[in-house]
Protein backbone atom coordinates (compact mmCIF):
# COMPACT_ATOMS: atom_id res chain seq x y z
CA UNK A 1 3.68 24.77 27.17
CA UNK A 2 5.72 25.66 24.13
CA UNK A 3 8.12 24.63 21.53
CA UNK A 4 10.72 26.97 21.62
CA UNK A 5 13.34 24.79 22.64
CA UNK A 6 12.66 22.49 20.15
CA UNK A 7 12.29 24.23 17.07
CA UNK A 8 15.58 23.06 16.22
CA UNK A 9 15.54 19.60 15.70
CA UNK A 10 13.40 17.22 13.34
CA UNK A 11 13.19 13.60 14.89
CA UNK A 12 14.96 13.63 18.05
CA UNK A 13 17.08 10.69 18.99
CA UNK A 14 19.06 9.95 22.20
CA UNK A 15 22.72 10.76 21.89
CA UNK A 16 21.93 10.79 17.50
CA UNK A 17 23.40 13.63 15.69
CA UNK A 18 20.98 15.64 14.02
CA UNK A 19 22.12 14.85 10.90
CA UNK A 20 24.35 11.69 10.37
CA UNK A 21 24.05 12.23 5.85
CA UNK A 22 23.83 14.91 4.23
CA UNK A 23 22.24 15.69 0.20
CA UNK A 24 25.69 16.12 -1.33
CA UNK A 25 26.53 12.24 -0.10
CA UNK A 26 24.73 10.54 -2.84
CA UNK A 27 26.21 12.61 -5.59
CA UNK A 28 27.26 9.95 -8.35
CA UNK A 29 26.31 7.36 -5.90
CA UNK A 30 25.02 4.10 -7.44
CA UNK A 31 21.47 4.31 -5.60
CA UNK A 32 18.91 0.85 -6.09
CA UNK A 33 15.35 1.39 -5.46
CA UNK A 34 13.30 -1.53 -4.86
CA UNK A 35 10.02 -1.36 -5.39
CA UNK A 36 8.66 1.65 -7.55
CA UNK A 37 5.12 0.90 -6.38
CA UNK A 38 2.04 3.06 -7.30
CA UNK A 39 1.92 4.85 -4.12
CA UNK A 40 4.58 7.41 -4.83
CA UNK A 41 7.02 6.83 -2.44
CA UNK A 42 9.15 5.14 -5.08
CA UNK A 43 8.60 7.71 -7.30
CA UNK A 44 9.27 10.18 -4.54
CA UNK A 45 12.87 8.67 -3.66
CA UNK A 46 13.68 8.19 -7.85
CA UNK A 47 13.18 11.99 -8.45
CA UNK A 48 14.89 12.87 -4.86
CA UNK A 49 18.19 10.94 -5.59
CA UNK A 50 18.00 12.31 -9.27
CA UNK A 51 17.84 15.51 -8.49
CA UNK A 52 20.65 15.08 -5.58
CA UNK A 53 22.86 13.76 -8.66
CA UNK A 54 22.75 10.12 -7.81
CA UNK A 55 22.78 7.01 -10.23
CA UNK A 56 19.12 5.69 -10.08
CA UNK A 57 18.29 2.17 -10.95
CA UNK A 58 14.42 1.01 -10.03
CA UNK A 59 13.57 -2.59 -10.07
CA UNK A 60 10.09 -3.86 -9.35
CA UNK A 61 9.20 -6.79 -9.66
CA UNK A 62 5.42 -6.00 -11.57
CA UNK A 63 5.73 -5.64 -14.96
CA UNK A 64 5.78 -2.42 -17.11
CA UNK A 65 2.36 -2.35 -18.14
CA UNK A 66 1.66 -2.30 -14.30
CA UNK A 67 3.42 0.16 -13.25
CA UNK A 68 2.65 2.60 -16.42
CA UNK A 69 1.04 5.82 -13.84
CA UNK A 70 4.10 5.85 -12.11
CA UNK A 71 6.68 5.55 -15.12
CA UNK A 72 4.63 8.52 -16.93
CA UNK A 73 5.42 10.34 -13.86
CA UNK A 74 9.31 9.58 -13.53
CA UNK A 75 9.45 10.41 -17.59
CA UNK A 76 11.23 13.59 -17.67
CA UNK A 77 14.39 11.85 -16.20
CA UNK A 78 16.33 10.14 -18.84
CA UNK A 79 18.89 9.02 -16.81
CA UNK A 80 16.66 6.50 -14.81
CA UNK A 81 17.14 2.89 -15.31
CA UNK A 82 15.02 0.33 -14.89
CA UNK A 83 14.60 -3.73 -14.31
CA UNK A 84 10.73 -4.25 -14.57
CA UNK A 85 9.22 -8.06 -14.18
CA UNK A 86 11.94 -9.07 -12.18
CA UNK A 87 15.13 -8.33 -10.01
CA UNK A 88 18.72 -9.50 -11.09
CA UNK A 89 21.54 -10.36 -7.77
CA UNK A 90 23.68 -8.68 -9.18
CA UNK A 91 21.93 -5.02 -8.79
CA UNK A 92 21.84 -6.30 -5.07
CA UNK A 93 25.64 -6.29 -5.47
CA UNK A 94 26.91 -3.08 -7.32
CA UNK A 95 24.57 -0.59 -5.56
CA UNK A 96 26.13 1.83 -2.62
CA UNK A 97 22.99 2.21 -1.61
CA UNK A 98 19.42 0.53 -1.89
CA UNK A 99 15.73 2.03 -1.02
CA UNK A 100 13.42 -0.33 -0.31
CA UNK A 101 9.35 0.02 -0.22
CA UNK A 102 8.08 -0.98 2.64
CA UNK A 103 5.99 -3.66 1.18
CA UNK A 104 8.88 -5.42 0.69
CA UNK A 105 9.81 -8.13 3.62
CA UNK A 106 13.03 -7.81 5.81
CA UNK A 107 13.45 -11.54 4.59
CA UNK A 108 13.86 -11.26 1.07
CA UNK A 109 16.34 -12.95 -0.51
CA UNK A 110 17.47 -9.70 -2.40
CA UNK A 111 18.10 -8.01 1.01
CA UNK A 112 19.88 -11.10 1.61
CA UNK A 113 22.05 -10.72 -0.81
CA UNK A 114 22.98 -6.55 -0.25
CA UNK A 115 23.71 -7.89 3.54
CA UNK A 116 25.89 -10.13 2.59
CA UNK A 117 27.87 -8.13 0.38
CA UNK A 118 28.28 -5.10 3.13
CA UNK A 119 25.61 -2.84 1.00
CA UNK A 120 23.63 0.00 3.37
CA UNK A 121 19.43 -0.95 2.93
CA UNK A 122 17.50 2.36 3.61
CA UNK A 123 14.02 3.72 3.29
CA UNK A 124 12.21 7.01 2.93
CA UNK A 125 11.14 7.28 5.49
CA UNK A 126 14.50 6.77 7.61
CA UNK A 127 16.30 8.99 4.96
CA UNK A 128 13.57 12.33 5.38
CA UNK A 129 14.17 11.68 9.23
CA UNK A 130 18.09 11.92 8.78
CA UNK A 131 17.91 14.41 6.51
CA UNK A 132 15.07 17.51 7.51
CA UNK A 133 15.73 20.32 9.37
CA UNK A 134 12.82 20.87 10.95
CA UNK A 135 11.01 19.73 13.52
CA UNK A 136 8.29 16.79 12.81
CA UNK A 137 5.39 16.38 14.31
CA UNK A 138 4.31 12.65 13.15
CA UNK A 139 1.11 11.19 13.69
CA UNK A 140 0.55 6.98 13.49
CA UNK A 141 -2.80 4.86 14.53
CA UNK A 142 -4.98 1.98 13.06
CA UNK A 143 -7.44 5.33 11.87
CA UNK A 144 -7.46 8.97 11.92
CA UNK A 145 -4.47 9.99 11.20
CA UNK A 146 -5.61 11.65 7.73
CA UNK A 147 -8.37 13.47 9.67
CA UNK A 148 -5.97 14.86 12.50
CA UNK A 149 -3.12 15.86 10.06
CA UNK A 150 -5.23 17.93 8.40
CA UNK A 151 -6.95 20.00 10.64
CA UNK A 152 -3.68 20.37 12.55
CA UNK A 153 -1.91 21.38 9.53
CA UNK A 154 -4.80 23.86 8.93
CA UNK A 155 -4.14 25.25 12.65
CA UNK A 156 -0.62 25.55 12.33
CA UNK A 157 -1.30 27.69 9.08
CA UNK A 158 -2.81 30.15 11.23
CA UNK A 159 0.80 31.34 13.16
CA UNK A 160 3.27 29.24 10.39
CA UNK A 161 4.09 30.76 6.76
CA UNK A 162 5.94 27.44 6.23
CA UNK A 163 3.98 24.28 7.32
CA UNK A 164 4.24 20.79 5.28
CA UNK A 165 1.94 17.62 5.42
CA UNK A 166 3.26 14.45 3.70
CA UNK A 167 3.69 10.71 4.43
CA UNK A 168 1.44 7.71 3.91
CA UNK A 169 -0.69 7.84 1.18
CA UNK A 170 -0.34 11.70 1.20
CA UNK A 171 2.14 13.58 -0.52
CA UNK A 172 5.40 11.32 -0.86
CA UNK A 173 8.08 12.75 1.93
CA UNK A 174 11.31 13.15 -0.03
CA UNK A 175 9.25 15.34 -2.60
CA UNK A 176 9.29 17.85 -0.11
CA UNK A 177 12.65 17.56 1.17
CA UNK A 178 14.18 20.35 -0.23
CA UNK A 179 11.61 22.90 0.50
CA UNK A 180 11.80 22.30 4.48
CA UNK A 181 13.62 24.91 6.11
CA UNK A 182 14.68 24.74 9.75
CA UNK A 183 12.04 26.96 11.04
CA UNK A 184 9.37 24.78 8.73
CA UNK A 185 7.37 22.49 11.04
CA UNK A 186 6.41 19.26 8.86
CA UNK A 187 3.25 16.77 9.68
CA UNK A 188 3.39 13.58 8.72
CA UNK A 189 1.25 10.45 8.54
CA UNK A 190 2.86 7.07 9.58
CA UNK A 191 1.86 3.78 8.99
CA UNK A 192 2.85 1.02 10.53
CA UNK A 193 5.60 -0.40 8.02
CA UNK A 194 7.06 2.91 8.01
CA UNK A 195 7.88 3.21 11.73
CA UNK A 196 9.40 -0.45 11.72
CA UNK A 197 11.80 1.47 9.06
CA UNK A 198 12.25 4.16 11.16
CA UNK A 199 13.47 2.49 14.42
CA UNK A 200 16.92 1.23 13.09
CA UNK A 201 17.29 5.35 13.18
CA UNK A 202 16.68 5.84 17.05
CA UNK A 203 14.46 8.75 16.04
CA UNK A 204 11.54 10.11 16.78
CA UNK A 205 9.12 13.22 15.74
CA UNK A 206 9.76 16.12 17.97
CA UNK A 207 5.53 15.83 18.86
CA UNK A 208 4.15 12.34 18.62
CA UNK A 209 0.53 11.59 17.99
CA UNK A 210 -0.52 8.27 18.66
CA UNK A 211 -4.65 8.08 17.36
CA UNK A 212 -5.58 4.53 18.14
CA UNK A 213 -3.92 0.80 18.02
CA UNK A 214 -7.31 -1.35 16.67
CA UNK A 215 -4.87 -3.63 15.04
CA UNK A 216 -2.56 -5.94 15.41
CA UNK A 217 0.23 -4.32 13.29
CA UNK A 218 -0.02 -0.99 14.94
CA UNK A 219 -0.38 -2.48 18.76
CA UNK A 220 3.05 -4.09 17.75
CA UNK A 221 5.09 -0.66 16.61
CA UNK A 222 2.69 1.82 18.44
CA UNK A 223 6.09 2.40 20.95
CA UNK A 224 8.25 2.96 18.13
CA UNK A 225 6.74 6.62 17.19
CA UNK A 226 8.04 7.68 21.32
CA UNK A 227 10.95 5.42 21.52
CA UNK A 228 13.10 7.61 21.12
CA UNK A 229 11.87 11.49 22.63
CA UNK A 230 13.23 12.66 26.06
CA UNK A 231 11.70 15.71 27.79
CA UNK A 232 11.75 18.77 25.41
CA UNK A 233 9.42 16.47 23.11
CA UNK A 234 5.77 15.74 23.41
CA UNK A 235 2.95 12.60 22.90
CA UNK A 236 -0.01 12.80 22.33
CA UNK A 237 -1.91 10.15 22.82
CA UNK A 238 -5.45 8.70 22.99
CA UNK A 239 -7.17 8.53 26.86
CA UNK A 240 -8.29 4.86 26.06
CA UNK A 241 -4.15 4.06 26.13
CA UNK A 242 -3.40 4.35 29.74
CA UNK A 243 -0.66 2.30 29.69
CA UNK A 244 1.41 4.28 27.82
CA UNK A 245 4.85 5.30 29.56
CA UNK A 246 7.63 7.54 27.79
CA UNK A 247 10.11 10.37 28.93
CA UNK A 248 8.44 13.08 26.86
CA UNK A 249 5.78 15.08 28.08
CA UNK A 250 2.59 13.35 27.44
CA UNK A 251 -0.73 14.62 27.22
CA UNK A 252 -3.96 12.83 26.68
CA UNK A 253 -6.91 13.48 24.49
CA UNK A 254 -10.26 12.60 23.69
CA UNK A 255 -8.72 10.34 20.16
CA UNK A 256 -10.85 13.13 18.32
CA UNK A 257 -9.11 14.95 15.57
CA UNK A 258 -10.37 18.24 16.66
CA UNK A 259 -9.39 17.64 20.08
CA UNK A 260 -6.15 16.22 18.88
CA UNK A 261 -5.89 20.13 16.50
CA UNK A 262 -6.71 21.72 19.58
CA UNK A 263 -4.29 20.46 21.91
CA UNK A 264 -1.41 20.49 18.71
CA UNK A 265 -2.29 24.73 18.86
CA UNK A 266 -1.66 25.09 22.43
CA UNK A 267 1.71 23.64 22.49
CA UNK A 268 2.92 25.73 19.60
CA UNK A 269 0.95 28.51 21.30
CA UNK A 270 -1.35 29.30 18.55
CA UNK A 271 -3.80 31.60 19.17
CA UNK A 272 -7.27 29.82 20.14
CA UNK A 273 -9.19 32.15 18.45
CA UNK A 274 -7.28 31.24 15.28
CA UNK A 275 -7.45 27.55 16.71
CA UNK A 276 -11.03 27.37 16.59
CA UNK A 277 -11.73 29.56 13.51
CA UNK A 278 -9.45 26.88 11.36
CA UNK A 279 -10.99 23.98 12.78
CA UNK A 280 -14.73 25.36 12.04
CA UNK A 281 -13.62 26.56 8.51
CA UNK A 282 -12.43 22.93 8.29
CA UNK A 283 -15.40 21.34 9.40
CA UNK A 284 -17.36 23.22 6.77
CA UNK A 285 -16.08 22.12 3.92
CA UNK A 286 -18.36 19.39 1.87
């Protein structure tokens, strides 16, 4: 087993370019993002498109006093705007581009109103997989995906001098965007929402790690996170899904994180003395 071939590539996609945007396209673009939330993915694609000299407008729909943690964090840009308490149609109109949370439903009559008028609807999620240079290895399930990313991100440590974990809950993705080189390898945690965003981008992570599907919104998108590999890639995925069927090179496991660490080492050909030494260090931690 090994890598090598694709080191390369971030999320793989049949017959995709690599890279279909690049940073420098949303310079003094007019860039809506719906839904700051107080998860930090709002927050994450605000201070992204700032920084990559876009326009920023948030609107949310909770009031200001509600969404005070994440404004304190978004202070030191003056240039943001924001509609708080409510969102105006005609926002849904001028933008080039809107970012959605993925809280908010396909069906809203906002989204409505950006189809209608030709305007692109992205999300994180689908922008970090357009955009990174390196290769991903993403990791979805009803539970343990926390648990796997990071003793697999403490493996990877062991051989890597640039390894990133973000996604979810964790760390929001665009925040790391511009410190991913192409021979970075980046873990990331991916709910369920977040992979229904992805699939309009016929990508996929390089490695795959599907956990568990206990519920019903994960047994519906569980196919999305190896839709889109072909042979170079891998999935990893738990024993008790048999029924599984892709055209990357699967391999099953226990559903243990430490098995899941394990097996994550030996196809980037990390050392299994290192292997085991991270995952015991790991393990002792209170």
């Amino acid at each position: 087993m090994g890598f090598q071939r694709g080191l390369r590539r971030a999320g793989h996609g049949s017959g995709i370019k690599l890279t279909t945007m690049l940073v420098k396209d949303f310079k003094d673009k007019k860039v809506l993002i719906m839904g700051l939330g107080l998860h930090g993915g709002g927050e994450g694609s605000a201070r992204f498109m700032v920084k990559a000299g876009a326009r920023v407008l948030i609107t949310d729909l909770k009031p200001e006093k509600e969404l005070k943690s994440a404004l304190e964090k978004l202070s030191e840009f003056k240039n943001i705007k924001y509609v708080l308490g409510q969102h105006r149609s005609e926002d849904f109109k001028k933008a080039d581009l809107i970012i959605k949370n993925p809280a908010v439903p396909d069906n809203s009559k906002y989204l409505e109103i950006a189809r209608k008028n030709k305007i692109k609807i992205e999300s994180n999620i689908g922008l970090f997989f357009e955009l990174c240079k390196a290769p991903i290895i993403g990791i979805t399930g009803s539970s343990g995906k926390s648990a796997s990313a990071a003793l697999i991100y403490e493996v990877l440590k062991k051989k890597f001098q640039s390894v990133f974990w973000a996604g979810n809950l964790k760390t929001p993705i665009l925040d790391i965007l511009g410190e991913v080189k192409a021979g970075s390898l980046v873990i990331l945690e991916l709910s369920a929402l977040q992979l229904k965003m992805l699939e309009p981008h016929q990508k996929s992570p390089h490695l795959a790690i599907l956990t568990n599907v206990a519920t019903e919104n994960y047994q519906r998108v569980k196919d999305i996170i190896f839709k889109f590999q072909d042979e170079d890639d891998y999935l990893l995925v738990n024993k008790e899904l048999k029924d599984v069927e892709a055209k990357s090179q699967i391999i099953f496991y226990s559903g243990e994180s430490q098995d899941a660490a394990q097996e994550v080492g030996k196809i980037f050909e990390v050392d299994q003395k290192d292997v085991q030494k991270a995952i015991g260090d790991y393990v002792k931690k209170p």
